[in-house]
N, C-alpha and C. Protein backbone atom coordinates (compact mmCIF):
# COMPACT_ATOMS: atom_id res chain seq x y z
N UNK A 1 -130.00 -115.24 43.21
CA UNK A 1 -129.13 -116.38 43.17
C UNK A 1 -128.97 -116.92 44.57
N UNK A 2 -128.61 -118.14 44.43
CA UNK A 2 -129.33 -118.78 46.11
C UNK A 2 -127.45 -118.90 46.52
N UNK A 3 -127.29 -119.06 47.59
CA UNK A 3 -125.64 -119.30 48.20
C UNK A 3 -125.37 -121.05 47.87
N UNK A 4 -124.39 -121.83 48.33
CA UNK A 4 -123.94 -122.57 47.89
C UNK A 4 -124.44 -123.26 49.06
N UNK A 5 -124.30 -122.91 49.90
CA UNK A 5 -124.38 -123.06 51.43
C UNK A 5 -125.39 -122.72 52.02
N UNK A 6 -126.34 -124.21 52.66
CA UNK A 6 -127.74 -123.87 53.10
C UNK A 6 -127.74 -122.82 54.33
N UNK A 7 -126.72 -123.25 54.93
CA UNK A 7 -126.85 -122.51 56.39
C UNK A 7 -126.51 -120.77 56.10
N UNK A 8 -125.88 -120.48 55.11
CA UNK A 8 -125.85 -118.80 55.01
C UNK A 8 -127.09 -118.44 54.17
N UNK A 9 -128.33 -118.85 54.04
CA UNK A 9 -129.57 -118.29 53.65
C UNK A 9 -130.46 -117.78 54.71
N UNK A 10 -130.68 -116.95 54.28
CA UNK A 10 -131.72 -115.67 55.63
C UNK A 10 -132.82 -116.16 55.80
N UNK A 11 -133.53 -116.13 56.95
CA UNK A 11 -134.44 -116.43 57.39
C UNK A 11 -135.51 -114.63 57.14
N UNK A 12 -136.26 -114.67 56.59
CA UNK A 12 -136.91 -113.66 56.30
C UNK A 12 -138.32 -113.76 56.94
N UNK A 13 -138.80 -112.57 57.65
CA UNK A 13 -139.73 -113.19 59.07
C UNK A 13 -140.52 -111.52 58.70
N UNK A 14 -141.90 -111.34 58.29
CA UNK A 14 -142.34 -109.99 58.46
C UNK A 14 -143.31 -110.29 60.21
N UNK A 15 -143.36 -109.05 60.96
CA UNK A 15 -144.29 -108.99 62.03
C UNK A 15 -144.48 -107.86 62.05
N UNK A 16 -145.74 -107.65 63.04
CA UNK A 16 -146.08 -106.23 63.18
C UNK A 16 -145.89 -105.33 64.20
N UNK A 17 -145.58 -104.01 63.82
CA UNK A 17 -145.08 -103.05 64.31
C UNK A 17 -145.15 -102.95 65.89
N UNK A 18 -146.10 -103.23 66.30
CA UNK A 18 -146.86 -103.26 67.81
C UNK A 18 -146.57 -101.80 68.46
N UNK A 19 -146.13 -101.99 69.46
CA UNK A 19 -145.61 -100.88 70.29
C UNK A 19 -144.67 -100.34 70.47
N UNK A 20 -143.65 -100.33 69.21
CA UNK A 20 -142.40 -100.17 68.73
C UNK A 20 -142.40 -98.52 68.80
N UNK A 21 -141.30 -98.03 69.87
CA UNK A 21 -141.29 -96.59 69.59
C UNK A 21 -139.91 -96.51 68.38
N UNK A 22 -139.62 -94.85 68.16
CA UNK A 22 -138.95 -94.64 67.34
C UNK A 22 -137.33 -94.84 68.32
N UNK A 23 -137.54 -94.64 69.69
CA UNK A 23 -136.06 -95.10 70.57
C UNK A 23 -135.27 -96.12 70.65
N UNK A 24 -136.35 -96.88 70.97
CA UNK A 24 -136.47 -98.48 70.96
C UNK A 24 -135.87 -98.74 69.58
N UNK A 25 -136.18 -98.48 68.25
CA UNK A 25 -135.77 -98.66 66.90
C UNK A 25 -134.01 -98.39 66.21
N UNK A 26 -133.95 -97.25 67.05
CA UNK A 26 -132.73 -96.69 67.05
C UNK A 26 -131.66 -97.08 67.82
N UNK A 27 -132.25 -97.90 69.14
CA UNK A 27 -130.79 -98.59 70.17
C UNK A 27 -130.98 -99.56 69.77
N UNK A 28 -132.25 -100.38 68.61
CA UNK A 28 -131.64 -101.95 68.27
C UNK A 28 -131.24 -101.91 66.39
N UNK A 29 -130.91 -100.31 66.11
CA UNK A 29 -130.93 -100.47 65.01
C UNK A 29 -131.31 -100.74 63.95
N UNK A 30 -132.64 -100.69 63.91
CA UNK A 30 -133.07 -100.90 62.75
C UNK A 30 -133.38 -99.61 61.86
N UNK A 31 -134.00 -100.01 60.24
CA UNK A 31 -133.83 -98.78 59.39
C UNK A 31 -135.02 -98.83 59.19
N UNK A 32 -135.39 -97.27 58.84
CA UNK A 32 -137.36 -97.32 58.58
C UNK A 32 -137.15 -96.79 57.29
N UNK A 33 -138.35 -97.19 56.42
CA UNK A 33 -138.77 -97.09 55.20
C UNK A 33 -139.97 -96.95 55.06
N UNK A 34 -140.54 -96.13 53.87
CA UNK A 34 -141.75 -95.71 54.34
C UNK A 34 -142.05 -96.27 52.63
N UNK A 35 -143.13 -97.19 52.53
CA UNK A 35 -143.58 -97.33 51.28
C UNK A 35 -144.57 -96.68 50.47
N UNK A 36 -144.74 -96.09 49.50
CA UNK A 36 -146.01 -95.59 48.99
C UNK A 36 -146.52 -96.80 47.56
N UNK A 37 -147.69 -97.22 48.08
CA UNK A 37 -148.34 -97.71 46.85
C UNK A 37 -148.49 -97.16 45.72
N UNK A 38 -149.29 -96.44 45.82
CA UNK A 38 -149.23 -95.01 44.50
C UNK A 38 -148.50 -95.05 43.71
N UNK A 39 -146.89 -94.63 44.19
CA UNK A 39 -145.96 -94.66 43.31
C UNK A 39 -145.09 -95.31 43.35
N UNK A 40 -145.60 -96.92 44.14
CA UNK A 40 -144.64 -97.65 43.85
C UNK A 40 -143.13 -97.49 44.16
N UNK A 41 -142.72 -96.65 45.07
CA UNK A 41 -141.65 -96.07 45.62
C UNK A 41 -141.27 -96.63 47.60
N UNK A 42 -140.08 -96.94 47.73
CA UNK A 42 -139.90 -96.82 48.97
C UNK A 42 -138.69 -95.97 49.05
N UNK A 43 -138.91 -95.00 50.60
CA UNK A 43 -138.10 -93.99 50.66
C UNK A 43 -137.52 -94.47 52.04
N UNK A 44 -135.98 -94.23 52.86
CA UNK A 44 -135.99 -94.35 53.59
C UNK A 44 -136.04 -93.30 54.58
N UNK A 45 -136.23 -93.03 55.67
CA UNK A 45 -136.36 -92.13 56.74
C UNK A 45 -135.54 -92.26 57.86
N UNK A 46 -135.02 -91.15 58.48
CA UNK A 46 -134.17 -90.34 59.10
C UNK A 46 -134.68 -90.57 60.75
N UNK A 47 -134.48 -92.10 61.35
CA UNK A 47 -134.80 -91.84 62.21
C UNK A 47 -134.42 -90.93 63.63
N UNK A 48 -133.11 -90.53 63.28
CA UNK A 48 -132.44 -89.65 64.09
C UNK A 48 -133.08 -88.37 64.63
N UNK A 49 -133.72 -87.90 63.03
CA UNK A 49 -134.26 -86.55 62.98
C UNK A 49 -135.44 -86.51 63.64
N UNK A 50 -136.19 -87.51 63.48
CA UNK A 50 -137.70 -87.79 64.18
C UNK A 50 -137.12 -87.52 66.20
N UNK A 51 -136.05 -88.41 66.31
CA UNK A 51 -136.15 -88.17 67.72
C UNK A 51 -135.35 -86.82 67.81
N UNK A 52 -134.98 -86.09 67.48
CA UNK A 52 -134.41 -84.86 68.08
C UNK A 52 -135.54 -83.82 67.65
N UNK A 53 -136.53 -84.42 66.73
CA UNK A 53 -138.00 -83.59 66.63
C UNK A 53 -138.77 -83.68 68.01
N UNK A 54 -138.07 -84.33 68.89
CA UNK A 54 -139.17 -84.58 70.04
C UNK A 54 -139.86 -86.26 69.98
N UNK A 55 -139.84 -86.65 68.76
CA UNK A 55 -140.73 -88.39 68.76
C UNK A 55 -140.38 -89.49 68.75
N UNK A 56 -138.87 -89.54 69.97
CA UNK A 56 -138.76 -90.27 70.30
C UNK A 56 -139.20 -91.33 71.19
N UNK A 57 -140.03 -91.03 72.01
CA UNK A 57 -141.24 -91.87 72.54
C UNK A 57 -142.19 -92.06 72.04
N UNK A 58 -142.79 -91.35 70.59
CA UNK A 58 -143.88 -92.03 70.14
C UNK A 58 -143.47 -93.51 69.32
N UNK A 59 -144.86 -94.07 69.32
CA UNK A 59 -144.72 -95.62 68.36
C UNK A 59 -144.97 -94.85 66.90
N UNK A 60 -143.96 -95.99 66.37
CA UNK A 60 -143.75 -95.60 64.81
C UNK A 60 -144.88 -95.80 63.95
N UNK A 61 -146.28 -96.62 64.45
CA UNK A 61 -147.20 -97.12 63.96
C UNK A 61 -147.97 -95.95 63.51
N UNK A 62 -148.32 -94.78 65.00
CA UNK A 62 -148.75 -93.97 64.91
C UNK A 62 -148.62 -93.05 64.33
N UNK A 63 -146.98 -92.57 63.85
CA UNK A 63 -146.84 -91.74 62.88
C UNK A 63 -147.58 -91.37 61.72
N UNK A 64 -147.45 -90.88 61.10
CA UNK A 64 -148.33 -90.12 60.01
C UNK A 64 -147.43 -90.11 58.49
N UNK A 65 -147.12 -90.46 57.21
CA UNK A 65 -146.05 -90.34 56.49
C UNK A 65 -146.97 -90.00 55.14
N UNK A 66 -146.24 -89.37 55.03
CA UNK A 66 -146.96 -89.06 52.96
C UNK A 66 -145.63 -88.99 52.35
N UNK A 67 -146.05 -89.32 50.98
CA UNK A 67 -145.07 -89.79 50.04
C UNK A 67 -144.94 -87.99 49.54
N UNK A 68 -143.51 -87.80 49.48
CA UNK A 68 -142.93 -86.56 48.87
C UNK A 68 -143.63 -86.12 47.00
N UNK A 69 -143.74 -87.22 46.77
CA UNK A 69 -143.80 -86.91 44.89
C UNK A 69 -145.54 -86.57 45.09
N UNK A 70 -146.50 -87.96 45.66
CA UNK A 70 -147.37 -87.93 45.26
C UNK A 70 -148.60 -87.52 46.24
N UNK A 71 -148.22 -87.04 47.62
CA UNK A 71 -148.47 -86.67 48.62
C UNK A 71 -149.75 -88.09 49.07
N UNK A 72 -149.59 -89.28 48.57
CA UNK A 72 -150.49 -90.65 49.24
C UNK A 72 -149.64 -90.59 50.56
N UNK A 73 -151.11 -91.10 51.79
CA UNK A 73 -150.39 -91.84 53.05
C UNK A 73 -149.32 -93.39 52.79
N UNK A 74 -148.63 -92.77 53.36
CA UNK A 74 -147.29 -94.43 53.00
C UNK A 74 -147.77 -95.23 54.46
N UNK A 75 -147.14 -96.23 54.43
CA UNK A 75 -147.11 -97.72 54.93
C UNK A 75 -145.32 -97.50 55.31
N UNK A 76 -145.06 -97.53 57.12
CA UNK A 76 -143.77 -97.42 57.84
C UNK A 76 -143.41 -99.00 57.76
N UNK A 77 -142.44 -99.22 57.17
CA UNK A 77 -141.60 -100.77 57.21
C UNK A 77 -140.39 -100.47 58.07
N UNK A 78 -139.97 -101.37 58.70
CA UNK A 78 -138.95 -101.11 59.83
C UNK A 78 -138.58 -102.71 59.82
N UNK A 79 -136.85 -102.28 59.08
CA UNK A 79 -136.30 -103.73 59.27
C UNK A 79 -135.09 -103.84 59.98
N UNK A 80 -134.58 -104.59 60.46
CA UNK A 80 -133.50 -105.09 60.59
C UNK A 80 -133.15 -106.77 60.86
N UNK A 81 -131.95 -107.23 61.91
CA UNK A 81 -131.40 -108.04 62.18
C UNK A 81 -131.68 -108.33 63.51
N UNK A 82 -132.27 -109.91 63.51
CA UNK A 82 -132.53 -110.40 64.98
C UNK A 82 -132.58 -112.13 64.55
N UNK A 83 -131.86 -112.46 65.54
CA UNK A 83 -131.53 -114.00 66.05
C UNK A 83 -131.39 -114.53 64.60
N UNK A 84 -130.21 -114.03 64.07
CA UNK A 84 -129.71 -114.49 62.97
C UNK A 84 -130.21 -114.58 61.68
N UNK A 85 -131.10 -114.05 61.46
CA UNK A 85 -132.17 -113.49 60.28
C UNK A 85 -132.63 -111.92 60.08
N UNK A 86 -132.48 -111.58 58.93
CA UNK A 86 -133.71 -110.67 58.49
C UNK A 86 -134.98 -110.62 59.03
N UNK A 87 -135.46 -109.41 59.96
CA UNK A 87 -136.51 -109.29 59.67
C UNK A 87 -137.44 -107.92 59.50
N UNK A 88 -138.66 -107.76 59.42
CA UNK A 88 -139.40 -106.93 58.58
C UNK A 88 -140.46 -106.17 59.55
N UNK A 89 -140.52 -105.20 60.06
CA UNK A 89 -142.15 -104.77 60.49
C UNK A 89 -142.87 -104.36 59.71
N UNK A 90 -144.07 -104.46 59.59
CA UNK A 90 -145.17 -103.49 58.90
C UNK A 90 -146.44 -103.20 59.90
């Protein structure tokens, strides 16, 4: 359902991941989700836990993720809020 009001509709923007570490993700807040095709499932992930694993300087690109049910490699989505819109990494 759309708002009443043009100006409170989100600007929805996907880009890519680049050189995005998991630190960087966490002081601008955003949430990671890890998609699996397979099963058609998105899970979200614990970025907290990743950096007190030590990977907080790695890029999130590089990570490695398998889906819990069906053990397929997932696809890291990382979204949040910037310059007044939604937006999306993949």
């Amino acid at each position: 359902m759309a708002h009443s009001d043009p100006s409170a509709e989100l600007d929805y923007d996907r880009r890519p991941l680049g050189s995005m570490t998991v630190e960087f993700a966490i002081s601008a807040r955003y949430e990671l989700c890890v998609d699996c095709d397979t099963c058609r499932v998105i899970r979200p992930v614990n970025l907290l836990a990743l950096a007190v694993a030590g990977r907080d300087k790695q890029e999130i690109r590089t990570l490695k993720f398998r889906c819990h049910k069906c053990g397929a490699r997932g696809v890291p989505r990382l979204s949040g809020w910037e310059d007044g819109g939604r937006t999306s990494y993949s």
